[in-house]
Protein backbone atom coordinates (compact mmCIF):
# COMPACT_ATOMS: atom_id res chain seq x y z
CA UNK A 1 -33.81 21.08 -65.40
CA UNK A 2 -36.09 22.34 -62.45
CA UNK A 3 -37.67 19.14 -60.40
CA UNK A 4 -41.97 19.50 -60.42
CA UNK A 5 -43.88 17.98 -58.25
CA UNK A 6 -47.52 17.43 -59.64
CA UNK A 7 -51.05 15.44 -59.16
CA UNK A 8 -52.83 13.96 -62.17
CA UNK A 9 -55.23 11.51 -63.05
CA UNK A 10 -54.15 7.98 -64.48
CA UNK A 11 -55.86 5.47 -67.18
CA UNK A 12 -58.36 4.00 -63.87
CA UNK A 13 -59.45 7.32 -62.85
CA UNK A 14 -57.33 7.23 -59.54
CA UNK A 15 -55.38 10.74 -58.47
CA UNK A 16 -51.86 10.28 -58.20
CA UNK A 17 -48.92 12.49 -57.26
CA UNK A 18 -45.41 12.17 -57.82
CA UNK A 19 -42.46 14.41 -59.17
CA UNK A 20 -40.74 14.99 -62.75
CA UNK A 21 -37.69 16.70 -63.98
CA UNK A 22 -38.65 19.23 -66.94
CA UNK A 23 -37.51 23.44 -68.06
CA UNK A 24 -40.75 24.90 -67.37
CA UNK A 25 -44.45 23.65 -65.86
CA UNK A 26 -46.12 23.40 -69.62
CA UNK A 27 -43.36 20.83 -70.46
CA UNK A 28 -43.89 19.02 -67.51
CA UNK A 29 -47.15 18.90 -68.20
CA UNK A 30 -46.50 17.68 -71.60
CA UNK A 31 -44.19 15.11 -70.56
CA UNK A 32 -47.39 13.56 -68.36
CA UNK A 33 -49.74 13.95 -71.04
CA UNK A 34 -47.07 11.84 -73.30
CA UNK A 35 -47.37 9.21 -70.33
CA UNK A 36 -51.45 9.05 -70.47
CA UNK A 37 -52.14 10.90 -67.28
CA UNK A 38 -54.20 14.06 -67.24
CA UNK A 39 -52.42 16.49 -65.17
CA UNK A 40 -54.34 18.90 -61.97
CA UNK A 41 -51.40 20.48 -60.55
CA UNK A 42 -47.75 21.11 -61.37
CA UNK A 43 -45.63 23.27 -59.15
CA UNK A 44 -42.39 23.55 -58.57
CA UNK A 45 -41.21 20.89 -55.44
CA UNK A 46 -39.81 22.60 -52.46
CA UNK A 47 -36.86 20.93 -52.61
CA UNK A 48 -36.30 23.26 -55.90
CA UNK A 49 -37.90 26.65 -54.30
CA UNK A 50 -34.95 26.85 -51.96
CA UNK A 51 -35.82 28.64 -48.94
CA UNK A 52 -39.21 30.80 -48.53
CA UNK A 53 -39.67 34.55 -46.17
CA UNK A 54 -38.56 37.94 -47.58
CA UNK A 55 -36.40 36.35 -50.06
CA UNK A 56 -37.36 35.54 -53.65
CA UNK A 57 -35.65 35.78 -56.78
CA UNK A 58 -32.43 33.98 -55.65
CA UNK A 59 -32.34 30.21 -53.77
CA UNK A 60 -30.18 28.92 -51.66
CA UNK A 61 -26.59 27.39 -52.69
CA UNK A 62 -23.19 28.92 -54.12
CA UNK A 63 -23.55 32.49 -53.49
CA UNK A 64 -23.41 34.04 -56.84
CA UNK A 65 -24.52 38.01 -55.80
CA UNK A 66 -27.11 40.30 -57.68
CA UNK A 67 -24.17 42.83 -58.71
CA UNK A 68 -22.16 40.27 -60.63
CA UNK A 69 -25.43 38.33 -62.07
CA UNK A 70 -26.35 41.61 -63.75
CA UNK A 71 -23.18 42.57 -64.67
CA UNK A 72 -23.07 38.85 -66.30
CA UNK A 73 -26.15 39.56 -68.04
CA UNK A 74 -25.73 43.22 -69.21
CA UNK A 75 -21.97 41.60 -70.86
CA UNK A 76 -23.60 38.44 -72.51
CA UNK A 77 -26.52 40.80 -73.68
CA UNK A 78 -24.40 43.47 -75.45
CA UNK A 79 -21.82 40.63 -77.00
CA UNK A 80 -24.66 38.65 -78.21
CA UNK A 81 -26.16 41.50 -80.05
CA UNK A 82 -23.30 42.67 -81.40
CA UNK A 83 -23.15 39.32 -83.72
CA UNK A 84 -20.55 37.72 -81.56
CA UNK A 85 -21.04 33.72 -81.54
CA UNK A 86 -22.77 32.07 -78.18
CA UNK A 87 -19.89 29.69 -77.72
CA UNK A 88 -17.16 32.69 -78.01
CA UNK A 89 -19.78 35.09 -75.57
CA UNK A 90 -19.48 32.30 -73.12
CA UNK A 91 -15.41 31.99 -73.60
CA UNK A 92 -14.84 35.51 -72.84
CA UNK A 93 -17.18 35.80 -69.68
CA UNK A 94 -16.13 32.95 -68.48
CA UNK A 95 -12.23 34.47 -68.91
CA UNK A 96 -12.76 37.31 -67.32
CA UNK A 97 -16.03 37.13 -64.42
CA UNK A 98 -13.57 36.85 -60.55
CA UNK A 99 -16.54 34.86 -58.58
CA UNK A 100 -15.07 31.52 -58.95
CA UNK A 101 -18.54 29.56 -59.18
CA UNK A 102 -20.25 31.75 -61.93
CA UNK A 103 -17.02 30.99 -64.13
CA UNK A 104 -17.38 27.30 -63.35
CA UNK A 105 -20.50 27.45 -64.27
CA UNK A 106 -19.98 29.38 -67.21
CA UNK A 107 -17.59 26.75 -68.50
CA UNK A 108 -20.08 23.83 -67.96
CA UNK A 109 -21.97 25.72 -70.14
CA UNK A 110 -20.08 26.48 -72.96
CA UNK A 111 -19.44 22.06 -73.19
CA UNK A 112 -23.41 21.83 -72.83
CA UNK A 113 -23.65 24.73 -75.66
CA UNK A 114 -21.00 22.74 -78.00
CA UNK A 115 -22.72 19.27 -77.50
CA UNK A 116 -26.05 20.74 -79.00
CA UNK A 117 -27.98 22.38 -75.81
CA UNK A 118 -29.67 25.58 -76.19
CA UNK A 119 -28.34 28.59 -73.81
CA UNK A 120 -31.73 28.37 -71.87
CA UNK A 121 -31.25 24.54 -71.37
CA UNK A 122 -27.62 24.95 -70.28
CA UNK A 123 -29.03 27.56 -67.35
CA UNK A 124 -31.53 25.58 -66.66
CA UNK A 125 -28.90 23.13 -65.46
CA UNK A 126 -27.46 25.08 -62.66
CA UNK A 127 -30.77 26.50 -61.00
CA UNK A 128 -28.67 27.57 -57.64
CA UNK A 129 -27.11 30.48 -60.27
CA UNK A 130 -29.59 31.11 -62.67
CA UNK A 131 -32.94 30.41 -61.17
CA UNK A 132 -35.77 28.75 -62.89
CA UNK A 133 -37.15 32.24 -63.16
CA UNK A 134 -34.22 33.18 -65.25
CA UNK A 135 -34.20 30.41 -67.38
CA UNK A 136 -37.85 30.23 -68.00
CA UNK A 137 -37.49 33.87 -69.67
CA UNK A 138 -34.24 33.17 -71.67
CA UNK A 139 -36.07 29.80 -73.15
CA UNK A 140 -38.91 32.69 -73.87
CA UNK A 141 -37.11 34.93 -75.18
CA UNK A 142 -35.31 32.45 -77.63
CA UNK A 143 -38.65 30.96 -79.15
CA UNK A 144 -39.88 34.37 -79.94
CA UNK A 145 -35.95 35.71 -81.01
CA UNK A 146 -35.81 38.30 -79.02
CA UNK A 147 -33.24 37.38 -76.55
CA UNK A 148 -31.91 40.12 -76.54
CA UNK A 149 -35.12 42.41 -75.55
CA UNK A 150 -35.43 39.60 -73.07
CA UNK A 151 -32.38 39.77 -71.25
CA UNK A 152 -32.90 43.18 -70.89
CA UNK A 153 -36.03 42.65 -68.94
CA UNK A 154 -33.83 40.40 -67.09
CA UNK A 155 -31.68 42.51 -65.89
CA UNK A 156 -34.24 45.14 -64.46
CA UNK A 157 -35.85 42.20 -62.26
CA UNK A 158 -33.33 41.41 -60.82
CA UNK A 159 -32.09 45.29 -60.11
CA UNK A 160 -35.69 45.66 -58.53
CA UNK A 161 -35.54 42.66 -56.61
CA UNK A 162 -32.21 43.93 -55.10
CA UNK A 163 -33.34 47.50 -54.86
CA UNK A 164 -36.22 46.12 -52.90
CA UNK A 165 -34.43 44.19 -50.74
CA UNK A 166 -32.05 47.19 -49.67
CA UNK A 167 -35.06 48.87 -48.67
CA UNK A 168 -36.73 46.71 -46.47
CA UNK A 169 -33.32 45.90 -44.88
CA UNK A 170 -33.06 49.89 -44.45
CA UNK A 171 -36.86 50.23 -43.38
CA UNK A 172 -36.09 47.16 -40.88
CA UNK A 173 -32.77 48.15 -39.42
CA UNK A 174 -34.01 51.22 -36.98
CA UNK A 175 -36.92 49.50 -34.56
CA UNK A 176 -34.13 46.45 -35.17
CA UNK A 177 -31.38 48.36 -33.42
CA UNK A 178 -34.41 49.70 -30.93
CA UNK A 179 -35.63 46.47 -30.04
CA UNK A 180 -32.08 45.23 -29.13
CA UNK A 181 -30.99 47.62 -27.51
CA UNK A 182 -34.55 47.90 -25.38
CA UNK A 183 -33.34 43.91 -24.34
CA UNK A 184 -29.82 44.65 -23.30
CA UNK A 185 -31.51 47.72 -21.48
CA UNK A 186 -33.59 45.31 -19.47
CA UNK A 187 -30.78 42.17 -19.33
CA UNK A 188 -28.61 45.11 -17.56
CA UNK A 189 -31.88 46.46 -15.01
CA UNK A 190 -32.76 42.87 -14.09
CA UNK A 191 -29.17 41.71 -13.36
CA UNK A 192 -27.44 44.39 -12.14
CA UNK A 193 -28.97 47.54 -11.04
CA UNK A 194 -32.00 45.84 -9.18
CA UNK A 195 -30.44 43.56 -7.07
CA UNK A 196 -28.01 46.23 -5.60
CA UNK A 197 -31.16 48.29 -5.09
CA UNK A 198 -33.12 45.53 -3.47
CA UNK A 199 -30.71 45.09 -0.93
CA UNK A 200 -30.08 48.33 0.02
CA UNK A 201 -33.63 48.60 0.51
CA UNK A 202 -34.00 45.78 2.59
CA UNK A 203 -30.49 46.83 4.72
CA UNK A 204 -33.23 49.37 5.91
CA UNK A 205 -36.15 47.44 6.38
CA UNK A 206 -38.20 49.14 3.52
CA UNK A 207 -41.08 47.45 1.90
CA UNK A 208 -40.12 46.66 -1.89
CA UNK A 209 -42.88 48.15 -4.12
CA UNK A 210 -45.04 44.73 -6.03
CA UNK A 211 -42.88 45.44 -9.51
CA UNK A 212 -39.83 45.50 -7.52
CA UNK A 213 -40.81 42.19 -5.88
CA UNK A 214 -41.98 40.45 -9.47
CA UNK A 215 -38.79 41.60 -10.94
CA UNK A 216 -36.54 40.47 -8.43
CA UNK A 217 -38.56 37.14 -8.21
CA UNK A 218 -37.66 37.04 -11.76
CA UNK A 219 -33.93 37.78 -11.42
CA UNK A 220 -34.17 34.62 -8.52
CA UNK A 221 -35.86 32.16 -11.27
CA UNK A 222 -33.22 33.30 -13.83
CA UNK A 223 -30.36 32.75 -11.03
CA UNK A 224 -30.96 29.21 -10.02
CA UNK A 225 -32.60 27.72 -13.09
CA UNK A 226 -30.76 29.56 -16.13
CA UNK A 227 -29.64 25.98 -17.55
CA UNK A 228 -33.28 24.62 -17.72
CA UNK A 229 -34.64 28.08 -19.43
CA UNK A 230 -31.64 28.04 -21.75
CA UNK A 231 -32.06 24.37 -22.85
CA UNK A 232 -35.62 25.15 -23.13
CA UNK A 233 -35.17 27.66 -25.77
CA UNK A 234 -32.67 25.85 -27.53
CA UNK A 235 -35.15 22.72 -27.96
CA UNK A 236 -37.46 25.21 -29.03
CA UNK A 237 -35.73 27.05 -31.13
CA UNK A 238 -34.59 23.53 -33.02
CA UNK A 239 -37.83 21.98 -32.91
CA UNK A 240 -39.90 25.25 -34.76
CA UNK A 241 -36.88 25.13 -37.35
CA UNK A 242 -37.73 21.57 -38.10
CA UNK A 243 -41.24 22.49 -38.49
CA UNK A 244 -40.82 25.40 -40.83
CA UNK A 245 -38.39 22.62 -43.05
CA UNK A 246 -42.24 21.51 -43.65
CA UNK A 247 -44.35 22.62 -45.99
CA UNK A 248 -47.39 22.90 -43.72
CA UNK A 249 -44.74 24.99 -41.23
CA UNK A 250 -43.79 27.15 -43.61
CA UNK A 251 -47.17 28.02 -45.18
CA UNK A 252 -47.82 28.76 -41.37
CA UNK A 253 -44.73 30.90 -40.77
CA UNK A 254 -45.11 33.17 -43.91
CA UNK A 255 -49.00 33.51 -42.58
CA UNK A 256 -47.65 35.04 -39.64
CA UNK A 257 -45.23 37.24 -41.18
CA UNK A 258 -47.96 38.63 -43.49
CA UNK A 259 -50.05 39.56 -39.79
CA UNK A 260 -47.17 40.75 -38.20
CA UNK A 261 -47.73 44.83 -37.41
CA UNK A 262 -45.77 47.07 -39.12
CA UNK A 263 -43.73 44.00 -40.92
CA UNK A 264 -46.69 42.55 -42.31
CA UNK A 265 -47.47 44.82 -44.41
CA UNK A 266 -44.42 45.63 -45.55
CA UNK A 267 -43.80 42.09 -46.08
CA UNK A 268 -46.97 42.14 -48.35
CA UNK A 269 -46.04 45.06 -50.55
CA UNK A 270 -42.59 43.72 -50.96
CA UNK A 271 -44.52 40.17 -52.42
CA UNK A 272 -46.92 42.48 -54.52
CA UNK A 273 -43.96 44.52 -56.13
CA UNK A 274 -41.94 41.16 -56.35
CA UNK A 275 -45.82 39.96 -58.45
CA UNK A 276 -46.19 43.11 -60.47
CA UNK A 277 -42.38 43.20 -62.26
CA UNK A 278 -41.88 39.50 -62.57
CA UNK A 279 -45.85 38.88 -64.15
CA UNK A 280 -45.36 42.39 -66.48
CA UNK A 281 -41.76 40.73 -67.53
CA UNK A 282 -43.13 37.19 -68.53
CA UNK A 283 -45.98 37.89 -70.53
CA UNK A 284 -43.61 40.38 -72.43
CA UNK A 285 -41.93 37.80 -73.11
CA UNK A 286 -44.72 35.50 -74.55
CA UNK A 287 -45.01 33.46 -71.52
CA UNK A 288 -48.39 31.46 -70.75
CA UNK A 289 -50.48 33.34 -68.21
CA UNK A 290 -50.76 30.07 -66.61
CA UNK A 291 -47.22 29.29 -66.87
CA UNK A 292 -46.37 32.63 -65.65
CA UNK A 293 -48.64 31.93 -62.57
CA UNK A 294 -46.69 28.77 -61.86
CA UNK A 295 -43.48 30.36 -61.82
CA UNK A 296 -44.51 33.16 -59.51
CA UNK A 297 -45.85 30.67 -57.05
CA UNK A 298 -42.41 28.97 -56.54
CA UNK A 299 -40.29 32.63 -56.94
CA UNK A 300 -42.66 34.87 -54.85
CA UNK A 301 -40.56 34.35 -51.73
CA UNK A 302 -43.70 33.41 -49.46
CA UNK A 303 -45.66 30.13 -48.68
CA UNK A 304 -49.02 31.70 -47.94
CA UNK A 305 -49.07 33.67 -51.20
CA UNK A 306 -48.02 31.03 -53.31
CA UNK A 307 -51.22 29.03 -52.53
CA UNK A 308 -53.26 31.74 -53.20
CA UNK A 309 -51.57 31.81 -56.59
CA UNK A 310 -52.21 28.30 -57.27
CA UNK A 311 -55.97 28.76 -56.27
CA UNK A 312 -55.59 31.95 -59.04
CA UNK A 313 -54.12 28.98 -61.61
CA UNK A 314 -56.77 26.99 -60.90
């Protein structure tokens, strides 16, 4: 069970918020209708997104990686449409997968399974390996028995999504390397070469150019007060990475990514590819577009978008 958070009306009228445990935002919203409020808003809470930026499909937690989730996936696909029963599928993958917390969780999965859950349900229960995403569109593709078909679809999200993500690492790691190296370059001119060449030049009574003089008067500030700059940054560093913890500071952190040049926009096409597979895979699936919506807002991988996505809901 994902955790919502939500705002809805009550018997007097009055807006309240508050959070509920449910599979998927139209159950949650049926579980508040059962309780005589009218819900506005149900998203997923950010304690459930995990954490927000260039990421997306997969939150934070036991590392379970892309390769062995789709080889998972392809291997309970083929077994389960061959005929083979659930609870066997589930014995043999969890026999045989090497990453130690996809076979625990595989085993907590075949009890759920034999105690009357429904595969989707039993996912559902361990969102740090299968996502709400992924269990959203297994519980999809079991209403409409096509599992399957559904699976399938599965696996090429999450082949995109890590196709994608090798591409922005590649298209990221060359002004990367350039921009560190550009720093060391400098680190190196400010702390070694000019001082030697600043006192040379004053050995012989030569007038230091003005960049020579602001560089050096740098080197001097760096020198004598290089505990104070360095606990500056520190505190700084800590207190923006409590902010961004925040929902406000990380709606305002993906915003600046987005306007970033160069990253920005790759940033943005990266979201909008993320959109375009996930959307096309859930409605193929017999998702809700409003539903589908929901779910995009709390897998998209950025703060800023997913309020424009809520604003699209609403």
């Amino acid at each position: 069970m994902a955790k919502y958070s939500y705002k809805a009306i009550n018997d007097n009228g009055a807006t309240i918020k508050g959070e509920i445990e449910a599979s998927a935002p139209s159950t949650a919203k049926d579980q508040l209708s059962e309780q005589g409020l009218i819900p506005l808003e149900v998203k997923l809470s950010v304690d459930a997104k995990g954490k927000s930026g260039a990421g997306g499909f997969f939150s934070s937690g036991p590392r379970v990686k892309a390769p062995e989730l789709i080889l998972f996936t392809k291997q309970f696909r083929t077994m389960f449409k061959a005929g083979i029963p659930l609870v066997r599928v589930l014995q043999i993958l969890g026999a045989q997968t090497p990453n130690s917390t996809l076979k625990a969780v595989t085993e907590a999965m075949y009890v759920d399974i034999t105690q009357g859950l429904t595969i989707s349900e039993a996912m559902a229960r361990h969102p740090k390996v299968f996502p709400p995403l992924y269990s959203n569109i297994a519980m999809a593709g079991e209403k409409s028995g096509s599992l399957p078909e559904v699976l399938n679809r599965l696996i090429y999200i999450i082949e995109h999504e890590e196709n994608v993500k090798k591409n922005i690492k590649s298209a990221l790691q060359y002004p990367t390397i350039v921009v560190i190296v550009l720093v060391l370059a400098f680190i190196v001119l400010l702390t070694f070469v000019m001082p030697k060449f600043a006192a040379i030049f004053m050995k012989a009574n030569i007038e230091l150019p003005l960049p020579t003089k602001i560089i050096m008067k740098i080197y001097d500030i760096f020198t004598i007060y290089w505990y104070m700059m360095l606990s500056s940054v520190l505190t700084t560093i800590t207190l923006i990475k409590l902010y961004i913890k925040t929902e406000q500071g990380l709606f305002v952190k993906d915003t600046i990514l987005l306007k970033l040049p160069i990253f920005g926009p790759l940033f943005l096409k990266s979201a909008m590819s993320r959109f375009a597979s996930i959307f096309a895979t859930l409605q193929a699936s017999g998702v809700p577009v409003v539903d589908s919506i929901a779910m995009l807002s709390a897998t998209i991988g950025n703060a800023a978008i997913s309020r424009s996505f809520v604003q699209i809901s609403k």
